[in-house]
C-alpha atoms as a PDB file:
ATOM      1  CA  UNK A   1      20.915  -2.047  -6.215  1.00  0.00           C
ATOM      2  CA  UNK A   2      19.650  -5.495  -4.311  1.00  0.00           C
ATOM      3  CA  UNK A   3      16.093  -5.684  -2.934  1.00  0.00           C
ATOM      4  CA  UNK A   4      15.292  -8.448  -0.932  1.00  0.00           C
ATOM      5  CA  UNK A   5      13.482 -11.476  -2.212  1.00  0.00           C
ATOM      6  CA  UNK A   6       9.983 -10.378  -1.396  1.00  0.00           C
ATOM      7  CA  UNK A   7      10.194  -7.337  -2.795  1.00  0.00           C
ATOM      8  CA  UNK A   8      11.807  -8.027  -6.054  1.00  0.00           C
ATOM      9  CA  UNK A   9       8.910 -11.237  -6.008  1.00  0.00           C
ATOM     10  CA  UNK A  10       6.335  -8.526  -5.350  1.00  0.00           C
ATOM     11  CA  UNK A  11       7.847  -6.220  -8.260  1.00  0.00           C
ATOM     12  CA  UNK A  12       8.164  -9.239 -11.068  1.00  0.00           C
ATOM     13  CA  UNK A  13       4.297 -10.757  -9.582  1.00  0.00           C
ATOM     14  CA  UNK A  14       2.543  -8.096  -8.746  1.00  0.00           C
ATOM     15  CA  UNK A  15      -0.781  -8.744  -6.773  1.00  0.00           C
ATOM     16  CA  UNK A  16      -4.009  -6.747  -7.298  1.00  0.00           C
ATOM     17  CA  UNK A  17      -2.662  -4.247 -10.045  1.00  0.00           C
ATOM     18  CA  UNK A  18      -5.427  -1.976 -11.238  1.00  0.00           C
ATOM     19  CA  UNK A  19      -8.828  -0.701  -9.548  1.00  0.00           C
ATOM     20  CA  UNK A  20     -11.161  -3.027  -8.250  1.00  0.00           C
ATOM     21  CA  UNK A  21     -14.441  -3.699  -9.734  1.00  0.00           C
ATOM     22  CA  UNK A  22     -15.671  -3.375  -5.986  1.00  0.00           C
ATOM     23  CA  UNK A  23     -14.241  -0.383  -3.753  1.00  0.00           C
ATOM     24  CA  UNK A  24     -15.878   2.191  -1.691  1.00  0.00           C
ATOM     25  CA  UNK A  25     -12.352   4.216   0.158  1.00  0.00           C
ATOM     26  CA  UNK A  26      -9.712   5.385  -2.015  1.00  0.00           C
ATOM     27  CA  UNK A  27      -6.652   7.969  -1.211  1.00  0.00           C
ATOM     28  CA  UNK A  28      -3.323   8.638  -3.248  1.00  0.00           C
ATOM     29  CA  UNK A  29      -0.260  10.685  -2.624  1.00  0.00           C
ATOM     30  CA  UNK A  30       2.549  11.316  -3.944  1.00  0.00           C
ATOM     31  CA  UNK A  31       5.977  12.103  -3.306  1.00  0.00           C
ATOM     32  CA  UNK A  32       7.723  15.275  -4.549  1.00  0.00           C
ATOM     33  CA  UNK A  33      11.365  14.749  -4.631  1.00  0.00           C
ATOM     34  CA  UNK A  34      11.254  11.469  -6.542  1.00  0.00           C
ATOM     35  CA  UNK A  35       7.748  11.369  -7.930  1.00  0.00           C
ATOM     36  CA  UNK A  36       6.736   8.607  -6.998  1.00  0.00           C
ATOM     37  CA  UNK A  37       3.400   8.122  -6.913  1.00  0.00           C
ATOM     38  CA  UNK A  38       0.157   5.545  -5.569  1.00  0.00           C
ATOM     39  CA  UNK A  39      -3.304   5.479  -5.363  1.00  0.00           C
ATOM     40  CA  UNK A  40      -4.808   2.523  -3.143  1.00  0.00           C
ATOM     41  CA  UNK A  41      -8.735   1.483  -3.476  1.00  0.00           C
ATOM     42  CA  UNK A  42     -10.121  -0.687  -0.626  1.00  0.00           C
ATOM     43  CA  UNK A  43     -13.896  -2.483  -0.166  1.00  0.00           C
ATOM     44  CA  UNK A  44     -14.383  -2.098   3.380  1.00  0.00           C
ATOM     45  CA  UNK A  45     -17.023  -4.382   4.390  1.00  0.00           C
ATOM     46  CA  UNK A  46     -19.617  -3.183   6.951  1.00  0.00           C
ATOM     47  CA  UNK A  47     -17.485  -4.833   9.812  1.00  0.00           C
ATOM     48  CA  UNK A  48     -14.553  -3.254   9.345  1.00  0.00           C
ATOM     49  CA  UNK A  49     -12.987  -5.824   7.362  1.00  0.00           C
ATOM     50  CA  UNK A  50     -10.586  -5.194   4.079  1.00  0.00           C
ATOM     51  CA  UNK A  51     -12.392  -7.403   1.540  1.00  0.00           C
ATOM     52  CA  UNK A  52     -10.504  -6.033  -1.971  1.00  0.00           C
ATOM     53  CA  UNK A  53      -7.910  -4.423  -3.033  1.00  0.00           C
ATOM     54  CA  UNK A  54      -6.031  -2.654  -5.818  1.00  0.00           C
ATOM     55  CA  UNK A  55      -3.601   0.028  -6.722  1.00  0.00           C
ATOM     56  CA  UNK A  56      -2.307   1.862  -9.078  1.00  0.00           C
ATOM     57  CA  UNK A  57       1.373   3.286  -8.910  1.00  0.00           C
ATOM     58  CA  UNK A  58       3.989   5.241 -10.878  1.00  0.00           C
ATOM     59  CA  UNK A  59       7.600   4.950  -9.369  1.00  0.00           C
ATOM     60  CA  UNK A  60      10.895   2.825  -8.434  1.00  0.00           C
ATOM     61  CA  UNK A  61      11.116  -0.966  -8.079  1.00  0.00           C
ATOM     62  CA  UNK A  62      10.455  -0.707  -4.076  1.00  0.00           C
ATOM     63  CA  UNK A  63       7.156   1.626  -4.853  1.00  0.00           C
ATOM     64  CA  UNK A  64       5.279  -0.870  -6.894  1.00  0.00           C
ATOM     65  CA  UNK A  65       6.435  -3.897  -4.673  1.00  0.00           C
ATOM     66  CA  UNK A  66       5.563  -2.123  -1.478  1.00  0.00           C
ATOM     67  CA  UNK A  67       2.095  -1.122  -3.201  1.00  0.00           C
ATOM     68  CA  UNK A  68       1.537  -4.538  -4.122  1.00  0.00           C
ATOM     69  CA  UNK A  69       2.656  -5.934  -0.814  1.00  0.00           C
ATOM     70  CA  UNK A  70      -0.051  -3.660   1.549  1.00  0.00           C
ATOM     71  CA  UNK A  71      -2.799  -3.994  -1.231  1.00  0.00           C
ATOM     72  CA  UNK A  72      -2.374  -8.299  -0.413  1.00  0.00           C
ATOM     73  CA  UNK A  73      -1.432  -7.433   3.343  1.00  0.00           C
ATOM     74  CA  UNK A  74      -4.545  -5.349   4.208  1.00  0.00           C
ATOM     75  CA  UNK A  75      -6.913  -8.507   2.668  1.00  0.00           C
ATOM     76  CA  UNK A  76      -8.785  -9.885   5.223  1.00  0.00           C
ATOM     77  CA  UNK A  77      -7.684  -7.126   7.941  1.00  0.00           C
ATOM     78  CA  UNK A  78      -9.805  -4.935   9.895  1.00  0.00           C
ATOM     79  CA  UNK A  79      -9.442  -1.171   8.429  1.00  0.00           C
ATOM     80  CA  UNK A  80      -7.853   0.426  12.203  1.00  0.00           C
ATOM     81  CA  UNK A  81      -5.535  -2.667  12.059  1.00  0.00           C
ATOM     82  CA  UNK A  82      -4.356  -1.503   8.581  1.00  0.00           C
ATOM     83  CA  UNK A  83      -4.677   3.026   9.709  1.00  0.00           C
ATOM     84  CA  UNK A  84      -2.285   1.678  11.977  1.00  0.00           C
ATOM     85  CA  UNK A  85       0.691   0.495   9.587  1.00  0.00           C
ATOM     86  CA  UNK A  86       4.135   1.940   9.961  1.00  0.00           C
ATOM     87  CA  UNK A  87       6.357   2.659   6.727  1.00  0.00           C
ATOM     88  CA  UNK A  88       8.976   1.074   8.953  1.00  0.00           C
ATOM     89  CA  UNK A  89       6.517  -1.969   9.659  1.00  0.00           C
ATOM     90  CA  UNK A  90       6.142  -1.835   6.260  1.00  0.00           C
ATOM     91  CA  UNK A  91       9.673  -1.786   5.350  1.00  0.00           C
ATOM     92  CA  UNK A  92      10.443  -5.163   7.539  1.00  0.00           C
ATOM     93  CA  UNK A  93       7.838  -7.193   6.100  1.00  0.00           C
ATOM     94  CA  UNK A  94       9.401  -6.559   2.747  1.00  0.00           C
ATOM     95  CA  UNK A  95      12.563  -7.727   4.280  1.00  0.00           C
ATOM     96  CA  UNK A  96      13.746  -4.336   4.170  1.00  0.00           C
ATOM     97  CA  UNK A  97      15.028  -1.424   2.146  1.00  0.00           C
ATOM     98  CA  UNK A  98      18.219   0.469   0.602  1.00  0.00           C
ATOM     99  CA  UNK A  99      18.466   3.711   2.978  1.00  0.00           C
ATOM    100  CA  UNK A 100      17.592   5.478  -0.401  1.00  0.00           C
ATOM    101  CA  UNK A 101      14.515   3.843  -0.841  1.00  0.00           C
ATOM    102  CA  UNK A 102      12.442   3.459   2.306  1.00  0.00           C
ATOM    103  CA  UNK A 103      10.462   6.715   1.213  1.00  0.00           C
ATOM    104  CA  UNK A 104       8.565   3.792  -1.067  1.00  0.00           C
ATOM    105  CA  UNK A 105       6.963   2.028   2.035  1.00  0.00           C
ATOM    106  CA  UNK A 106       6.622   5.248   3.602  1.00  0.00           C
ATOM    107  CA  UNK A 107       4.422   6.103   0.645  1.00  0.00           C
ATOM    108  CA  UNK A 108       2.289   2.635   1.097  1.00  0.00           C
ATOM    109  CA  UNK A 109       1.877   3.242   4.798  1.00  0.00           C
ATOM    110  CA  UNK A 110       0.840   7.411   4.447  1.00  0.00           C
ATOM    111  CA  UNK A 111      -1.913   6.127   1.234  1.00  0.00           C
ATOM    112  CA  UNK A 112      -2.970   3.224   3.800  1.00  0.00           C
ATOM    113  CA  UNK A 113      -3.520   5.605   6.337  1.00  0.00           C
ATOM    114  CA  UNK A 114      -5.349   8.169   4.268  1.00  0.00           C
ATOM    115  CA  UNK A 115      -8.030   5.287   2.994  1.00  0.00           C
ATOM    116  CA  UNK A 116      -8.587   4.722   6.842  1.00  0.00           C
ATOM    117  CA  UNK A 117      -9.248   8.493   7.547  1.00  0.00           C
ATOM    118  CA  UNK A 118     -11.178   8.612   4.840  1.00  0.00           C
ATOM    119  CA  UNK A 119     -13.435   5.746   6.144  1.00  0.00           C
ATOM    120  CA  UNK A 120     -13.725   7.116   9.340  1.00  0.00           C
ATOM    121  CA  UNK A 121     -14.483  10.380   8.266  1.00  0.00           C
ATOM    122  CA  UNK A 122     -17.805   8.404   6.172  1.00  0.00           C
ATOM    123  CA  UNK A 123     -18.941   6.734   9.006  1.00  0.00           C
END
């Protein structure tokens, strides 16, 4: 199967493996019919503002790339900007997807979403 160059540069490099020393949200989820699975930690500064983050993931090539991806995407990013990704958002910024494997960003985007909620539920 061919990935596209950012993903399979995501998968051989990834970017903020592992949890942070510094996080205060973190969600996971996992999906059923593949197992795939991905826990995301953020620091959400005061402002709103993604200032770490880290993951940790179980699954296919497109799983830990897309992990890896939204984990350096969301630095720097206000947390509604980043409650707000799509999986198929997701899927063109990693220059897209096999049909059979877009369930990975869908993943990233639902565990992105959930650290938001969880946020907002805290505040």
């Amino acid at each position: 199967m061919k990935y596209s160059d950012i993903v399979m540069d995501h998968f051989d490099h990834p970017r903020n493996a592992g949890e942070p020393e510094l996080w205060n949200v973190c969600a996971e989820a996992d999906n059923p019919v593949c197992l795939d699975r991905l826990k995301l930690y953020l620091f959400v500064a005061g402002d709103g503002t993604i200032e770490t983050a880290g993951w940790q993931a179980e699954g296919c090539v497109p799983t830990l790339a897309a992990a890896s991806f939204v984990s350096q995407w969301a630095r720097g990013r206000n947390i509604k900007e980043v409650s707000s990704l799509t999986g198929e958002e997701l899927i063109a910024h990693l220059g897209g997807l096999p049909a059979t494997k877009k369930h990975a960003a869908y993943l990233a985007a639902e565990v992105a979403a959930l650290c938001a909620a969880k946020f907002f539920t805290r505040q």
